[in-house]
C-alpha atoms as a PDB file:
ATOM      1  CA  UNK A   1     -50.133  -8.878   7.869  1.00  0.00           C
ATOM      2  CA  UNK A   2     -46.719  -7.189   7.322  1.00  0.00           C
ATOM      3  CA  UNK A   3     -48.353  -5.282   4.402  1.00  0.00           C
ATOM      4  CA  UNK A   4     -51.201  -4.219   6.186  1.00  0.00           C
ATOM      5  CA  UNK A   5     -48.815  -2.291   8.139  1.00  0.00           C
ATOM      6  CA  UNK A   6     -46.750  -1.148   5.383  1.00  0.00           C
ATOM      7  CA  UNK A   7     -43.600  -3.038   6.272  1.00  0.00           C
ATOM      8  CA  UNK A   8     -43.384  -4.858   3.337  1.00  0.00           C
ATOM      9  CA  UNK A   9     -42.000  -2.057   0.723  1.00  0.00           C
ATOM     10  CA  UNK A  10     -39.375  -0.715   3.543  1.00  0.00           C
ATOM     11  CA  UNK A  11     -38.343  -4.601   3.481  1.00  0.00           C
ATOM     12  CA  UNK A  12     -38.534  -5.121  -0.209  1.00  0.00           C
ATOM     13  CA  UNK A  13     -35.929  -1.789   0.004  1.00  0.00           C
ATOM     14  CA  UNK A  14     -33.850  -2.972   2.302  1.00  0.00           C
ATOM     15  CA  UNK A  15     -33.328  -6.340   0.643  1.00  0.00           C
ATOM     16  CA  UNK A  16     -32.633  -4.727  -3.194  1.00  0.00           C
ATOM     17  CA  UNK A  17     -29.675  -2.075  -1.013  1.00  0.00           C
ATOM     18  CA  UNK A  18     -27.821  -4.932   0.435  1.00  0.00           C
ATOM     19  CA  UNK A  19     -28.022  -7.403  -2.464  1.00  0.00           C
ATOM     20  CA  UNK A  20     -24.780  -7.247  -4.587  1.00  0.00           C
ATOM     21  CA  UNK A  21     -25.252  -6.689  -8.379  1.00  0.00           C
ATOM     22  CA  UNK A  22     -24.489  -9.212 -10.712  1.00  0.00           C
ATOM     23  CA  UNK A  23     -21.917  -8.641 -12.832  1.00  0.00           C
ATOM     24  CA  UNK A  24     -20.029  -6.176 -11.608  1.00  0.00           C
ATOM     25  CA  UNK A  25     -16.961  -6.211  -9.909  1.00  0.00           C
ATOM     26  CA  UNK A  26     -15.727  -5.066  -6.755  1.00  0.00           C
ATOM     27  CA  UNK A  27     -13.244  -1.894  -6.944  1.00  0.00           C
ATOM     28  CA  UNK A  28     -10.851  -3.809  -4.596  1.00  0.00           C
ATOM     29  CA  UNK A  29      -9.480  -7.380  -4.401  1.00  0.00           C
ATOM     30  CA  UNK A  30      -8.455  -8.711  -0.753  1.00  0.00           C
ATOM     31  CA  UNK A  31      -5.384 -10.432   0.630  1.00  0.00           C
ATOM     32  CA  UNK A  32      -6.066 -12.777   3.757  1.00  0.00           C
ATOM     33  CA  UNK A  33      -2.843 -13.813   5.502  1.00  0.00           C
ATOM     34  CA  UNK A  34      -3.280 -16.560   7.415  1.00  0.00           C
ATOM     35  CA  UNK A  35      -0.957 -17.349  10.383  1.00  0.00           C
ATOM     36  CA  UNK A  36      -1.591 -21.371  11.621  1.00  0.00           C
ATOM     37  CA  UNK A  37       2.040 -21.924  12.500  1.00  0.00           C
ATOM     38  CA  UNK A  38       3.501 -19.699  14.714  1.00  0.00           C
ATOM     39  CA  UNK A  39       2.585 -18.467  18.150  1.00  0.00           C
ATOM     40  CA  UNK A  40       3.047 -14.939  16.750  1.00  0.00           C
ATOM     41  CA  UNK A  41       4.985 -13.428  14.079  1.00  0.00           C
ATOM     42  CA  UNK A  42       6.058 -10.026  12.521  1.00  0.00           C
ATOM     43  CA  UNK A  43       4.079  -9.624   9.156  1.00  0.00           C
ATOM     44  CA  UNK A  44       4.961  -6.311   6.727  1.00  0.00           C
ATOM     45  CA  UNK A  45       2.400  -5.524   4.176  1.00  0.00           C
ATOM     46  CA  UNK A  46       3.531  -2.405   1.198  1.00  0.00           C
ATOM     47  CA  UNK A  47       0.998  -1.489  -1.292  1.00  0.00           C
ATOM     48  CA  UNK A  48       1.677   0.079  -4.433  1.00  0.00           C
ATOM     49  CA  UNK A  49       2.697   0.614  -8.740  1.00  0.00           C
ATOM     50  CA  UNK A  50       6.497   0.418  -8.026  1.00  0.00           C
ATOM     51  CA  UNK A  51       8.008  -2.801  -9.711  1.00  0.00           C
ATOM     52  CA  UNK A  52      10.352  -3.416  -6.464  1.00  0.00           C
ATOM     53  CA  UNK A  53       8.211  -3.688  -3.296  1.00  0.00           C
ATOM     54  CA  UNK A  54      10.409  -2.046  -1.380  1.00  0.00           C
ATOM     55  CA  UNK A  55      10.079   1.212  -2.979  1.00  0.00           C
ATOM     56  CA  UNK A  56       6.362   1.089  -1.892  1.00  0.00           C
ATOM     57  CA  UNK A  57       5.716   3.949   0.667  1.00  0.00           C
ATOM     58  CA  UNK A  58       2.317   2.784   2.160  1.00  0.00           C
ATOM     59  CA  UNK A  59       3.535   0.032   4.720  1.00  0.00           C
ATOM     60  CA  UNK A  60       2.358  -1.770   7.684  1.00  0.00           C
ATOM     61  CA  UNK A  61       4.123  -4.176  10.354  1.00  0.00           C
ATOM     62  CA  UNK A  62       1.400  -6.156  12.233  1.00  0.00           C
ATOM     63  CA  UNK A  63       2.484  -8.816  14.781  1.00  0.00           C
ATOM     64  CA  UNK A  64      -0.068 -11.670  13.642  1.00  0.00           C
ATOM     65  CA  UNK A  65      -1.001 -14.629  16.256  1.00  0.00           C
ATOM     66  CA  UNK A  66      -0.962 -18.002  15.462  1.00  0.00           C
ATOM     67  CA  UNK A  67      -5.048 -18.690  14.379  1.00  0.00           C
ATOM     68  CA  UNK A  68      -5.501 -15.263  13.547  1.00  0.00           C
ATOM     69  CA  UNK A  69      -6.048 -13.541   9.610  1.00  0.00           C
ATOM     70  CA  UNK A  70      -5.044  -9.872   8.551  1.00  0.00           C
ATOM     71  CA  UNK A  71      -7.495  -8.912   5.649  1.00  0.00           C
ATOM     72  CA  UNK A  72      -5.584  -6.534   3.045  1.00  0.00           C
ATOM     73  CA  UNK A  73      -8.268  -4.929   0.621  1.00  0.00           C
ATOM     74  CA  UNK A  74      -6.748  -2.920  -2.076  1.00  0.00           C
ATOM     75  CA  UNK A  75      -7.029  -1.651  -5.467  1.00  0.00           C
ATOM     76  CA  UNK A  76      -3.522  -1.799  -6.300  1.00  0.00           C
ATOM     77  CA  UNK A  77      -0.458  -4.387  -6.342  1.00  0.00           C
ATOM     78  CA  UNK A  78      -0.066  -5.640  -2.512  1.00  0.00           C
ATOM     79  CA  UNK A  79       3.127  -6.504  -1.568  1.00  0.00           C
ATOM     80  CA  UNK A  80       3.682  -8.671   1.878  1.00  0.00           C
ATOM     81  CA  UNK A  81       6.510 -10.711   3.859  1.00  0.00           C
ATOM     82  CA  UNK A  82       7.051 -12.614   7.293  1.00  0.00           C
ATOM     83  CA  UNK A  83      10.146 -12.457   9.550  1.00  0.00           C
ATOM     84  CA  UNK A  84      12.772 -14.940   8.524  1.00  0.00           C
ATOM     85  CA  UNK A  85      12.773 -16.335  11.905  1.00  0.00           C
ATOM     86  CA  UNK A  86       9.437 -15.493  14.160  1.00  0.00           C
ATOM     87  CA  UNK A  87      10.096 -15.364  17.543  1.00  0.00           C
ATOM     88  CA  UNK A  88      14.058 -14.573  16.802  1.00  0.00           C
ATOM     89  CA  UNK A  89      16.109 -11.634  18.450  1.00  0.00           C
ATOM     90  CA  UNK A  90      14.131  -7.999  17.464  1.00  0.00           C
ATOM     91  CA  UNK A  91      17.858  -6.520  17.559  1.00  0.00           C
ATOM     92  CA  UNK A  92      19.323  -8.789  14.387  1.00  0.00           C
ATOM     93  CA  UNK A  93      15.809  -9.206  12.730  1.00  0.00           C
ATOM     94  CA  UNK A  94      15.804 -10.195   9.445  1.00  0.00           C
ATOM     95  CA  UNK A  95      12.952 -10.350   6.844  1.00  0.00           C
ATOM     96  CA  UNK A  96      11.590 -13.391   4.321  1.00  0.00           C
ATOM     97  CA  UNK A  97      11.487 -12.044   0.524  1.00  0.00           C
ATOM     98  CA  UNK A  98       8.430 -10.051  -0.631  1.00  0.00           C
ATOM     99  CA  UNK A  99       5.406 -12.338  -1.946  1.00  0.00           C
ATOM    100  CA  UNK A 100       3.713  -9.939  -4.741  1.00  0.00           C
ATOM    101  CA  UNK A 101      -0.056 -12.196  -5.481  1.00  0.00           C
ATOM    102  CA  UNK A 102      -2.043 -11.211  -8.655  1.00  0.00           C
ATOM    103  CA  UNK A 103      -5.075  -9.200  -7.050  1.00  0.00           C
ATOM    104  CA  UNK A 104      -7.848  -8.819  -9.395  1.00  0.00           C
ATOM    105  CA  UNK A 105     -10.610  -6.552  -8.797  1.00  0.00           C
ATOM    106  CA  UNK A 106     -12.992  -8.532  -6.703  1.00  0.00           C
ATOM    107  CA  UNK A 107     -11.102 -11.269  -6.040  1.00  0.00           C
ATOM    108  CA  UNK A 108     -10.232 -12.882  -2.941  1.00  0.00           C
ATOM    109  CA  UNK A 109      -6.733 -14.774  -2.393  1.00  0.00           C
ATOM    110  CA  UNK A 110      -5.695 -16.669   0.790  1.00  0.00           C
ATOM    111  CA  UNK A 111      -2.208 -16.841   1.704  1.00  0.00           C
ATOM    112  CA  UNK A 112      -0.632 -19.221   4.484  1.00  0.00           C
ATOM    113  CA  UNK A 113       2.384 -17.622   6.250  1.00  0.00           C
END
């Protein structure tokens, strides 16, 4: 019936648009930091080529709460730490040392904070 009314070529279309290929992969790779321990906590994300992570320029500081996932997609090194002590004094905050995962084009890593 659908191709009585010509809806079945728009479909066929639609399907072949949204369909990944096979084969090839993704520009980016994607970072998901997890937080399932805290009730919130400071998270700082850097991307960038520089070998020390703090020489990165393109940062972030997200407060993440407890259940919830930032999703980092990049095409270059990503760089991230926590707050040594979540929920601590802002005034004398100190921060965790920088976790640097291998990112691979397309890939996906999952990271518990």
């Amino acid at each position: 019936m659908l191709a009585h009314l010509g809806l079945v070529p728009v479909l066929a279309s639609l399907l072949l648009l949204v369909t990944p290929r096979v084969g090839r992969p993704l520009p980016a790779g994607q970072l998901n930091l997890h937080n399932d321990r805290w009730d919130a906590v400071l998270v700082e994300v850097r991307i960038g080529t520089a070998a020390s992570c703090d020489l990165n320029t393109e940062a972030w500081v997200r407060t993440l709460h407890k259940g919830h996932t930032w999703a980092v997609v990049a095409d270059i090194p990503v760089c991230w730490r926590t707050e040594a002590m979540p929920g601590g004094a802002t005034s004398t905050r100190a921060w965790a040392a920088w976790q640097r995962p291998a990112l691979a084009p397309g890939a996906v890593v999952d990271a518990e904070l």
